[in-house]
C-alpha atoms as a PDB file:
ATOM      1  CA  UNK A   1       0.000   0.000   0.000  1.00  0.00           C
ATOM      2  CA  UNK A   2       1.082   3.566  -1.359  1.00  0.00           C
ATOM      3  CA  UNK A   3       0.389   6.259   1.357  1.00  0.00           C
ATOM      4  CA  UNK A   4      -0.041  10.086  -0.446  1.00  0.00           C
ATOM      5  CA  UNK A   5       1.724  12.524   1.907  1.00  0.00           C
ATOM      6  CA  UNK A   6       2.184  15.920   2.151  1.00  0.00           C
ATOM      7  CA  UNK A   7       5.030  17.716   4.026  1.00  0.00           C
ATOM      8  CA  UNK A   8       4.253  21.455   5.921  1.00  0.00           C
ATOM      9  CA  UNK A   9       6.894  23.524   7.584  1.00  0.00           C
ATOM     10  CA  UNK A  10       7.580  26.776   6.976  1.00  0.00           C
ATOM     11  CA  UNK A  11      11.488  26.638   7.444  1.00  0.00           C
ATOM     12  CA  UNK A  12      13.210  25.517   3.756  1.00  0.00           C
ATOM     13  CA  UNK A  13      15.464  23.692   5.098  1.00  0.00           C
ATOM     14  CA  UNK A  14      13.458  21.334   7.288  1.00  0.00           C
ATOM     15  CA  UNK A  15      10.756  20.696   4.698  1.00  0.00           C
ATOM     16  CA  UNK A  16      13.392  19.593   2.286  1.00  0.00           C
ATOM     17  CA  UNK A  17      14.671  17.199   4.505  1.00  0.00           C
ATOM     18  CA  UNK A  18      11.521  15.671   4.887  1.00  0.00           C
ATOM     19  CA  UNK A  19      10.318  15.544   1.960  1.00  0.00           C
ATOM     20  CA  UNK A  20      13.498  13.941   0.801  1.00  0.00           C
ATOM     21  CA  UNK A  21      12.919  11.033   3.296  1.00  0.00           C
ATOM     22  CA  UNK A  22       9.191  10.574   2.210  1.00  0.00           C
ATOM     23  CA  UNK A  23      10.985  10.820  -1.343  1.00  0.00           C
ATOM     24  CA  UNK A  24      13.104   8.048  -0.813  1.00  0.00           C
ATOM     25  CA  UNK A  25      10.974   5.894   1.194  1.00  0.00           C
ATOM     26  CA  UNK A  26       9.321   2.933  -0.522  1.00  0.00           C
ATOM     27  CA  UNK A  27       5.199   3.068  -0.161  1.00  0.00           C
ATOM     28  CA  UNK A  28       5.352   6.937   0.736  1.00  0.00           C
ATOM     29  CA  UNK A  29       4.252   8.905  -2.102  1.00  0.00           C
ATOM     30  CA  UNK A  30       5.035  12.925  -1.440  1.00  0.00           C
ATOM     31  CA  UNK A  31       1.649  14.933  -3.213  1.00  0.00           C
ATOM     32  CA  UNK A  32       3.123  17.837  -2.242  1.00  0.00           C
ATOM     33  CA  UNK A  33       4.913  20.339  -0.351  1.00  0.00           C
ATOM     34  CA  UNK A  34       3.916  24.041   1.491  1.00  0.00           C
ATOM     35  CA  UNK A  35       5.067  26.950   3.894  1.00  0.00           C
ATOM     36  CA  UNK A  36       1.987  27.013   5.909  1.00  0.00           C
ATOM     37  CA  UNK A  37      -0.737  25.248   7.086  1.00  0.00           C
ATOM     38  CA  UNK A  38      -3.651  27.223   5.211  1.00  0.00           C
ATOM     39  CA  UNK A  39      -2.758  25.760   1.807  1.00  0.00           C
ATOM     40  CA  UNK A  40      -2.124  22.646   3.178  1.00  0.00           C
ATOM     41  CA  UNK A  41      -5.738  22.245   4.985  1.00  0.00           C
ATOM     42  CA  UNK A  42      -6.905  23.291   1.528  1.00  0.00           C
ATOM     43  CA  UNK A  43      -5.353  20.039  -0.089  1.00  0.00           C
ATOM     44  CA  UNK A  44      -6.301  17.740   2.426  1.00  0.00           C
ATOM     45  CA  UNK A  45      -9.622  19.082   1.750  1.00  0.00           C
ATOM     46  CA  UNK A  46     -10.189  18.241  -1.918  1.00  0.00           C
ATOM     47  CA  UNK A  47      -7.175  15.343  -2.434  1.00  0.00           C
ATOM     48  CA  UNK A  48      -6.999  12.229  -0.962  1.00  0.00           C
ATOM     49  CA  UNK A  49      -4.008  12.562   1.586  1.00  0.00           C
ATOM     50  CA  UNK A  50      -3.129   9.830   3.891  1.00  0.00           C
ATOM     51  CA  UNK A  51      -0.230  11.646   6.207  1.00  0.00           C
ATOM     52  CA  UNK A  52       0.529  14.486   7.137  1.00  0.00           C
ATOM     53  CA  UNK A  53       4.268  15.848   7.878  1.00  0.00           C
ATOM     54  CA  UNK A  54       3.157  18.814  10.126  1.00  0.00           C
ATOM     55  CA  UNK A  55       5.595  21.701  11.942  1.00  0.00           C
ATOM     56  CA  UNK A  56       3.916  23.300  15.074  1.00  0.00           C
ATOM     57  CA  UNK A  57       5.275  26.315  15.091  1.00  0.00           C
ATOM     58  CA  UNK A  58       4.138  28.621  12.380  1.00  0.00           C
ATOM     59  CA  UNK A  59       2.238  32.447  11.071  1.00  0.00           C
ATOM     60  CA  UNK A  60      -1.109  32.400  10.588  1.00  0.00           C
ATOM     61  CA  UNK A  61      -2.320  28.553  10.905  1.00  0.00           C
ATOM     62  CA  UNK A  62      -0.094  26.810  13.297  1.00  0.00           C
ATOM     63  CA  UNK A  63      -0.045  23.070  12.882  1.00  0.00           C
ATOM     64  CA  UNK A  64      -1.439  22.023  16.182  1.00  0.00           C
ATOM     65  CA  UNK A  65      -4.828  24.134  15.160  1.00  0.00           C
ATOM     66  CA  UNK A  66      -4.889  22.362  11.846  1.00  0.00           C
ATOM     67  CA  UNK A  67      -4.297  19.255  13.590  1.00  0.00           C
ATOM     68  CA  UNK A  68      -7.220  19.625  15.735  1.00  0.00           C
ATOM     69  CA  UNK A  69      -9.567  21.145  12.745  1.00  0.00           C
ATOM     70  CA  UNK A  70      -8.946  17.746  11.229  1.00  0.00           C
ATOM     71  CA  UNK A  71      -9.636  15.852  14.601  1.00  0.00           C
ATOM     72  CA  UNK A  72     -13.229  17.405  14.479  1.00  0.00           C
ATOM     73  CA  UNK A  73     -13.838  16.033  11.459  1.00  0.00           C
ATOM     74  CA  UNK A  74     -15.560  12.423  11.686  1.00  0.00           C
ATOM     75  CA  UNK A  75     -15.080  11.942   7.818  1.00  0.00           C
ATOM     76  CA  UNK A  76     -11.534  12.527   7.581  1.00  0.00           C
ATOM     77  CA  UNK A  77      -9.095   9.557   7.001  1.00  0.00           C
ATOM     78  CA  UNK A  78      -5.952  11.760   7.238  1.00  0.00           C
ATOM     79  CA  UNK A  79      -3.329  11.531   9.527  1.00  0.00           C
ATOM     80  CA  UNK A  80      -1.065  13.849  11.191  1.00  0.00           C
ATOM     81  CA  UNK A  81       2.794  12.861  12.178  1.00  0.00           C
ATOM     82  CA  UNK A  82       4.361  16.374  13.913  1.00  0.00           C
ATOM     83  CA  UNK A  83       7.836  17.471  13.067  1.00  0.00           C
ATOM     84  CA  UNK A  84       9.147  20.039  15.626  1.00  0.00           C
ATOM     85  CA  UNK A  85      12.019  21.064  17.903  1.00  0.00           C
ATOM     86  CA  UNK A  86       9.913  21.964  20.975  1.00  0.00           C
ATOM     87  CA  UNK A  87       8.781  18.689  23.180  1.00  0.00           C
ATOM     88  CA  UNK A  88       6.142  20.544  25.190  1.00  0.00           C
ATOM     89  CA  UNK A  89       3.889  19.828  22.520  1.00  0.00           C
ATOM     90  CA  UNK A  90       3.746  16.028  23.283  1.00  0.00           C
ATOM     91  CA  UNK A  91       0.914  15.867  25.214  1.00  0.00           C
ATOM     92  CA  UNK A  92      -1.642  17.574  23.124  1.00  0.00           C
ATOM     93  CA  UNK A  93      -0.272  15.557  20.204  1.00  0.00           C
ATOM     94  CA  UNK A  94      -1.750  12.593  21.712  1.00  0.00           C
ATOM     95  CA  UNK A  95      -4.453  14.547  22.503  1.00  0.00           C
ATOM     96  CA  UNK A  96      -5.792  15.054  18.654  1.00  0.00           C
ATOM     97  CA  UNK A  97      -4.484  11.929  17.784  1.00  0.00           C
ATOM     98  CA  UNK A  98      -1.048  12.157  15.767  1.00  0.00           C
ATOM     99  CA  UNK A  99       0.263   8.728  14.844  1.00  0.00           C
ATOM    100  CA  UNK A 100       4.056  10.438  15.483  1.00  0.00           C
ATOM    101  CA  UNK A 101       5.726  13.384  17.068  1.00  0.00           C
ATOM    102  CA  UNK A 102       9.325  13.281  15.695  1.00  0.00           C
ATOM    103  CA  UNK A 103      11.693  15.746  17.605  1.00  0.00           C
ATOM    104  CA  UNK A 104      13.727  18.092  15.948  1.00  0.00           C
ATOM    105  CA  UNK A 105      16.605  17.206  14.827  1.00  0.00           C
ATOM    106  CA  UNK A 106      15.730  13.244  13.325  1.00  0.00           C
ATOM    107  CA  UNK A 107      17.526  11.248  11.214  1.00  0.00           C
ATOM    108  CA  UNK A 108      15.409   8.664   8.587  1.00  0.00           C
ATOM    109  CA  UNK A 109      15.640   5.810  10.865  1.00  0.00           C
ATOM    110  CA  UNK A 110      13.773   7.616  13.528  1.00  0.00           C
ATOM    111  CA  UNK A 111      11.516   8.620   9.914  1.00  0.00           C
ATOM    112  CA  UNK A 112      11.020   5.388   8.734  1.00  0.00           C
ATOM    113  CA  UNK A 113       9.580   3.990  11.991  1.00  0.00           C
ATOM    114  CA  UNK A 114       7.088   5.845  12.172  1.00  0.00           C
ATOM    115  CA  UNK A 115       6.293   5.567   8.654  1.00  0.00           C
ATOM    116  CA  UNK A 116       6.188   2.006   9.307  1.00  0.00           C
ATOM    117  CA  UNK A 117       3.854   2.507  11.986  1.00  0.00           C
ATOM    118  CA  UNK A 118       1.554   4.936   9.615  1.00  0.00           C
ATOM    119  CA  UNK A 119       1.642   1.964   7.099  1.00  0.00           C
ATOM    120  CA  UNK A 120       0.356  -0.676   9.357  1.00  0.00           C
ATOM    121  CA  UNK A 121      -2.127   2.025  10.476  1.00  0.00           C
ATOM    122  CA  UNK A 122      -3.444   2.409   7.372  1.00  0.00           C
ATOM    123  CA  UNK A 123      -3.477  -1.436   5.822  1.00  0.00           C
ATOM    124  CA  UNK A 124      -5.222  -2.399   9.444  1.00  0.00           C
ATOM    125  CA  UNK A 125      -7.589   0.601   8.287  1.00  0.00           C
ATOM    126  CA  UNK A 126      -8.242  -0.848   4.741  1.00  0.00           C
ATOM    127  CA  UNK A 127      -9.152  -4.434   6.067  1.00  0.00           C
ATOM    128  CA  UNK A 128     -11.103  -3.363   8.203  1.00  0.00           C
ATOM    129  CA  UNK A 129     -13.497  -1.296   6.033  1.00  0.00           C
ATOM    130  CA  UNK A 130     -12.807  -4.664   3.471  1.00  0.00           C
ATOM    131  CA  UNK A 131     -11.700  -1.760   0.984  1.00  0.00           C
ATOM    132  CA  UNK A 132     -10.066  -3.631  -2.321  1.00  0.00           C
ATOM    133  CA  UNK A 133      -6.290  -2.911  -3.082  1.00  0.00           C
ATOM    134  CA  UNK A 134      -6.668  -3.783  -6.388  1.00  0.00           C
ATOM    135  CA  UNK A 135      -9.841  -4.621  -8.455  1.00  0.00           C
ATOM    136  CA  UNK A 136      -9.699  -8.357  -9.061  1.00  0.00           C
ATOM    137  CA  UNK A 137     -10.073  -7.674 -13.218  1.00  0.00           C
ATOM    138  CA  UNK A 138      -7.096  -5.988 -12.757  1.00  0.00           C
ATOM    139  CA  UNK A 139      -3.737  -8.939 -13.589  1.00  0.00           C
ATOM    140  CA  UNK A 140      -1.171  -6.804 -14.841  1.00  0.00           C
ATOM    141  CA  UNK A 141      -0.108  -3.353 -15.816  1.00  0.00           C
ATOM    142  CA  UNK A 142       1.674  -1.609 -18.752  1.00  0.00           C
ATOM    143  CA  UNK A 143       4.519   0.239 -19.083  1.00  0.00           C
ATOM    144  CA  UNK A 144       6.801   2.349 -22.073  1.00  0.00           C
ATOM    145  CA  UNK A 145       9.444   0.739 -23.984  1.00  0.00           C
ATOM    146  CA  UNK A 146      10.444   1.449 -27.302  1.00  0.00           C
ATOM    147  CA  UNK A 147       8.344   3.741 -28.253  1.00  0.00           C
ATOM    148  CA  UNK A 148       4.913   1.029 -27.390  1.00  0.00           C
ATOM    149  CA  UNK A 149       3.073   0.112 -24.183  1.00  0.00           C
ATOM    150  CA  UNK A 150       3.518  -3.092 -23.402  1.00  0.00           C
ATOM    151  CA  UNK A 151       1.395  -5.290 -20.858  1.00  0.00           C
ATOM    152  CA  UNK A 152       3.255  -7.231 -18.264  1.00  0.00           C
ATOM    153  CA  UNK A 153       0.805  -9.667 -16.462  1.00  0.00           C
ATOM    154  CA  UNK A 154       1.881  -9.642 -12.917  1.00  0.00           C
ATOM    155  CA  UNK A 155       1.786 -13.514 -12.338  1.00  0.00           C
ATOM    156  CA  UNK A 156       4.590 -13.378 -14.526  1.00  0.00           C
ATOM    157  CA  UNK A 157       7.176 -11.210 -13.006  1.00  0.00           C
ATOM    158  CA  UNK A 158      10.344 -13.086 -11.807  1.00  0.00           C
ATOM    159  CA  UNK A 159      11.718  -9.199  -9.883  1.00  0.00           C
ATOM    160  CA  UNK A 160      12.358  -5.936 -11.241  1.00  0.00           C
ATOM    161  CA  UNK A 161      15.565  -3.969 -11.274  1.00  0.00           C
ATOM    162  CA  UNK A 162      16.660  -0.212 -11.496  1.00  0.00           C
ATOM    163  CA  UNK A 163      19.741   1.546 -13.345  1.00  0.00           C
ATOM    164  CA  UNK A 164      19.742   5.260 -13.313  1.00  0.00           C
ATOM    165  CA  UNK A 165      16.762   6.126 -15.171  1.00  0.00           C
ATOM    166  CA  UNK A 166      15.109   2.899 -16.193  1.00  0.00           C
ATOM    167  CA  UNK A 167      13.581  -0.372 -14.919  1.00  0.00           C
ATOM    168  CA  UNK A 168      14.334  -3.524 -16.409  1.00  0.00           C
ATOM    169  CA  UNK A 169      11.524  -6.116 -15.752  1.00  0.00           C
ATOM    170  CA  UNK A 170      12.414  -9.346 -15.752  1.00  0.00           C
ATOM    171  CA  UNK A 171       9.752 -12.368 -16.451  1.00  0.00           C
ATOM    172  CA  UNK A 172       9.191 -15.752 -16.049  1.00  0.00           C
ATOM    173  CA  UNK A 173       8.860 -16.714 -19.528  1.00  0.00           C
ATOM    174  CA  UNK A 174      10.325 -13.897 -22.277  1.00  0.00           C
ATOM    175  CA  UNK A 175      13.196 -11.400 -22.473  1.00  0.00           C
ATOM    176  CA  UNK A 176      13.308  -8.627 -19.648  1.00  0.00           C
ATOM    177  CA  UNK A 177      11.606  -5.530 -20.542  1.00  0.00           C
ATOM    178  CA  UNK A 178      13.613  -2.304 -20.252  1.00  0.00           C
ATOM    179  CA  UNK A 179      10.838   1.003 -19.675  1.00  0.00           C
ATOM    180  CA  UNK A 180      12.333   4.894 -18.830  1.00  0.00           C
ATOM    181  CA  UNK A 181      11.018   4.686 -15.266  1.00  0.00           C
ATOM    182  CA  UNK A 182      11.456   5.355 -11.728  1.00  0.00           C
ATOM    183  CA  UNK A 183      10.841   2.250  -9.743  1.00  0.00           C
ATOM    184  CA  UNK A 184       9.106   3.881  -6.900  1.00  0.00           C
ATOM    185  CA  UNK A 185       6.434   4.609 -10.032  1.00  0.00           C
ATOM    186  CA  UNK A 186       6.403   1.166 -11.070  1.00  0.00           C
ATOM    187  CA  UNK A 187       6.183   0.032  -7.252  1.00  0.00           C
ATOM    188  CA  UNK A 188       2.807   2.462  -7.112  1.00  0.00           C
ATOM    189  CA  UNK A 189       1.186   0.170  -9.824  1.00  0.00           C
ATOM    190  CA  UNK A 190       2.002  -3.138  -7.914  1.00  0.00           C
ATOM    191  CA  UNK A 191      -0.519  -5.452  -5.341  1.00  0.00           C
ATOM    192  CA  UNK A 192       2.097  -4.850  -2.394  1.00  0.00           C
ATOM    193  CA  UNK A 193       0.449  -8.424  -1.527  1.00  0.00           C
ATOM    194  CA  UNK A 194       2.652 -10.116  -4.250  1.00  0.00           C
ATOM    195  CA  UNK A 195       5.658  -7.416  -4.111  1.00  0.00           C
ATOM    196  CA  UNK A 196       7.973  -6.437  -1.674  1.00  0.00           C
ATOM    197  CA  UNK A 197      10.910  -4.086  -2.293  1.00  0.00           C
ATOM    198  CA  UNK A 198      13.797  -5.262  -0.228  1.00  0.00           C
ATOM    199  CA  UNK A 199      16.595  -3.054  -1.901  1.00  0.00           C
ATOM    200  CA  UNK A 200      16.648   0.602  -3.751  1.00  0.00           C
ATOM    201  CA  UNK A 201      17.405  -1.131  -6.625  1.00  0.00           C
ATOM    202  CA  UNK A 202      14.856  -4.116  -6.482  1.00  0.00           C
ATOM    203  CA  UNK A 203      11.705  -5.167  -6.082  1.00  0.00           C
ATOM    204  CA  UNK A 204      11.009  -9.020  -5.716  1.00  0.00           C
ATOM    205  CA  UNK A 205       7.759 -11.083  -6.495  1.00  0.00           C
ATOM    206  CA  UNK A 206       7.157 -12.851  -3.181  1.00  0.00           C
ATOM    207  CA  UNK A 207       5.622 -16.159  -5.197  1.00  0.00           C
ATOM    208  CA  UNK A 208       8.784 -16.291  -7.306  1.00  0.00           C
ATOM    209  CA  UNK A 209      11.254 -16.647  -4.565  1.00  0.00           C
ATOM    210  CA  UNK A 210      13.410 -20.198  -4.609  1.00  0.00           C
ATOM    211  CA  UNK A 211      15.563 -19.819  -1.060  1.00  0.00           C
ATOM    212  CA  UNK A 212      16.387 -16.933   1.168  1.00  0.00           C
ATOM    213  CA  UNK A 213      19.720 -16.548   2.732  1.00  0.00           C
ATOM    214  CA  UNK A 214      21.024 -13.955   5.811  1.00  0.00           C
ATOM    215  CA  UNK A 215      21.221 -11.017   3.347  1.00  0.00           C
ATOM    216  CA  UNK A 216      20.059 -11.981   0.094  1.00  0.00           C
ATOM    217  CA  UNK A 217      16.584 -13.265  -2.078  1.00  0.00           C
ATOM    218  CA  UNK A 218      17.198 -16.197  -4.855  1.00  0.00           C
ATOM    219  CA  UNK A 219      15.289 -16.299  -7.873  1.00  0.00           C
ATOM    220  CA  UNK A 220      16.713 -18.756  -9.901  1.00  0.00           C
ATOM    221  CA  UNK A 221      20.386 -18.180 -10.491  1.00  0.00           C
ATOM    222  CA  UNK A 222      20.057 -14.633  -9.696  1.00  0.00           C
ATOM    223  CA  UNK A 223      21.226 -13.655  -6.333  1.00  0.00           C
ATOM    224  CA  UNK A 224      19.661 -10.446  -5.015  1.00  0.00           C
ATOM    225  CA  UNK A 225      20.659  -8.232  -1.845  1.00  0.00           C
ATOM    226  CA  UNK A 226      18.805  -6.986   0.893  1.00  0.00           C
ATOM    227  CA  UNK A 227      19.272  -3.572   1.182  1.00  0.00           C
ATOM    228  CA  UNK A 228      19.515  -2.057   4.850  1.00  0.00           C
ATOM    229  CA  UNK A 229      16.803   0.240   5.094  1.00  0.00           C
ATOM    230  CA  UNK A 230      14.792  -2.559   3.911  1.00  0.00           C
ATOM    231  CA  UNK A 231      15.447  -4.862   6.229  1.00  0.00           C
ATOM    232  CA  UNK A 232      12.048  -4.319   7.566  1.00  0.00           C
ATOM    233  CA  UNK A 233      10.351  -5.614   4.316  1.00  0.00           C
ATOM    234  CA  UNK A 234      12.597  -8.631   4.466  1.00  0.00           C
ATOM    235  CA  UNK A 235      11.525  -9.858   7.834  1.00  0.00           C
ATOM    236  CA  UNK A 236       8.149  -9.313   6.265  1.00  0.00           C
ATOM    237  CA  UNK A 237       9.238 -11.295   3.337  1.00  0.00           C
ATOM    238  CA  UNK A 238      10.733 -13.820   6.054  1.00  0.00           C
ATOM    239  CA  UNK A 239       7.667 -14.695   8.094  1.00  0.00           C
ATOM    240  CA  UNK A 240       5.541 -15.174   4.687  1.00  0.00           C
ATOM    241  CA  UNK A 241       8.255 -18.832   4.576  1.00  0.00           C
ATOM    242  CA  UNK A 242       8.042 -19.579   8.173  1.00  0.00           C
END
């Protein structure tokens, strides 16, 4: 599951660094960015936004009053993580509900456990509303190369690598396809059921797995690593064999 974030803070330098860590985390998607809360409540008003990244302290708005406009709302499904320097704000975090309160300054480990937490929030949230991933007509995807779209039916994918700019695909049964991609945007079209990414560079299709070793997936004769901020996603990957 892909959550759509947004990031608010009104300093540059902290938004960029969170937005760079939803950027480079797996099933966050960043929607957008802003310098104050206003624009941001008008987002989460007419887009579908999962998370929140949300500064306290800010001009007009702050987030702590946008946090608790949201809390007021029965219908909302959006969730707020606070980023701040100042830890008397703790308690009336809890108090409207934030799944996080990261503390000024955080690195991305500190980042991605809480995004974990978000996730399982969220996919606890889905089953229990029995709200489809993916409609079950739905086998396979396209993509780009050479100048065509060409299906890819997901039974069929063996994993699916990056280099630079592209994604090579590789399948069961036929050559690999090569498409000008990103493959956090091929991830996004993916049953995260099936799929797991367990390295920047890969993605792995759970049913297509021969063995697992300490720090690597085999498919075949292809030997692939487990990155370490994935390491996660590979004890996930683990307990689906046990």
């Amino acid at each position: 599951m892909t959550l759509n974030c947004i990031t608010v803070d009104d300093e540059p330098l902290a938004l960029g660094l969170v937005s760079s860590f939803v950027e480079q985390t797996p099933f966050l998607h960043l929607h957008g960015r802003y310098i104050n809360a206003l624009d941001a409540l008008e987002v989460i008003t007419k887009e579908n936004i999962h998370l929140v990244y949300l500064d306290i302290q800010m001009p007009e708005l702050t987030g702590m009053e946008l946090a608790k406009v949201l809390s007021q709302n029965p219908d909302t499904k959006t969730r707020i993580v606070f980023t701040t320097a100042y830890n008397q704000f703790a308690v009336q975090g809890y108090e409207v509900d934030a799944l996080g309160y990261l503390l000024k300054p955080f690195g991305y480990n500190q980042f991605l456990a809480t995004a974990m937490k978000a996730k399982k929030y969220f996919e606890n949230l889905r089953e229990a509303s029995n709200e489809p991933e993916l409609d079950s007509s739905e086998h396979y995807l396209f993509v780009k190369s050479d100048y065509k779209l060409v299906r890819i039916d997901f039974d069929s994918i063996l994993f699916i690598e990056s280099f630079k700019d592209y994604v090579k695909i590789h399948q069961a049964n036929g050559s690999p396809v090569v498409s000008h991609s990103s493959l956090k945007a091929i991830e996004e079209k993916l049953p995260s059921g099936k799929f797991i990414r367990i390295h920047r560079s890969f993605i792995v299709s759970v049913g297509k797995v021969d063995s697992i070793s300490k720090s690597a997936v085999h498919i075949g004769t292809v030997d692939i690593p487990v990155g370490d901020l994935y390491k996660d996603a590979f004890k996930e990957l683990l307990a689906k064999w046990q």
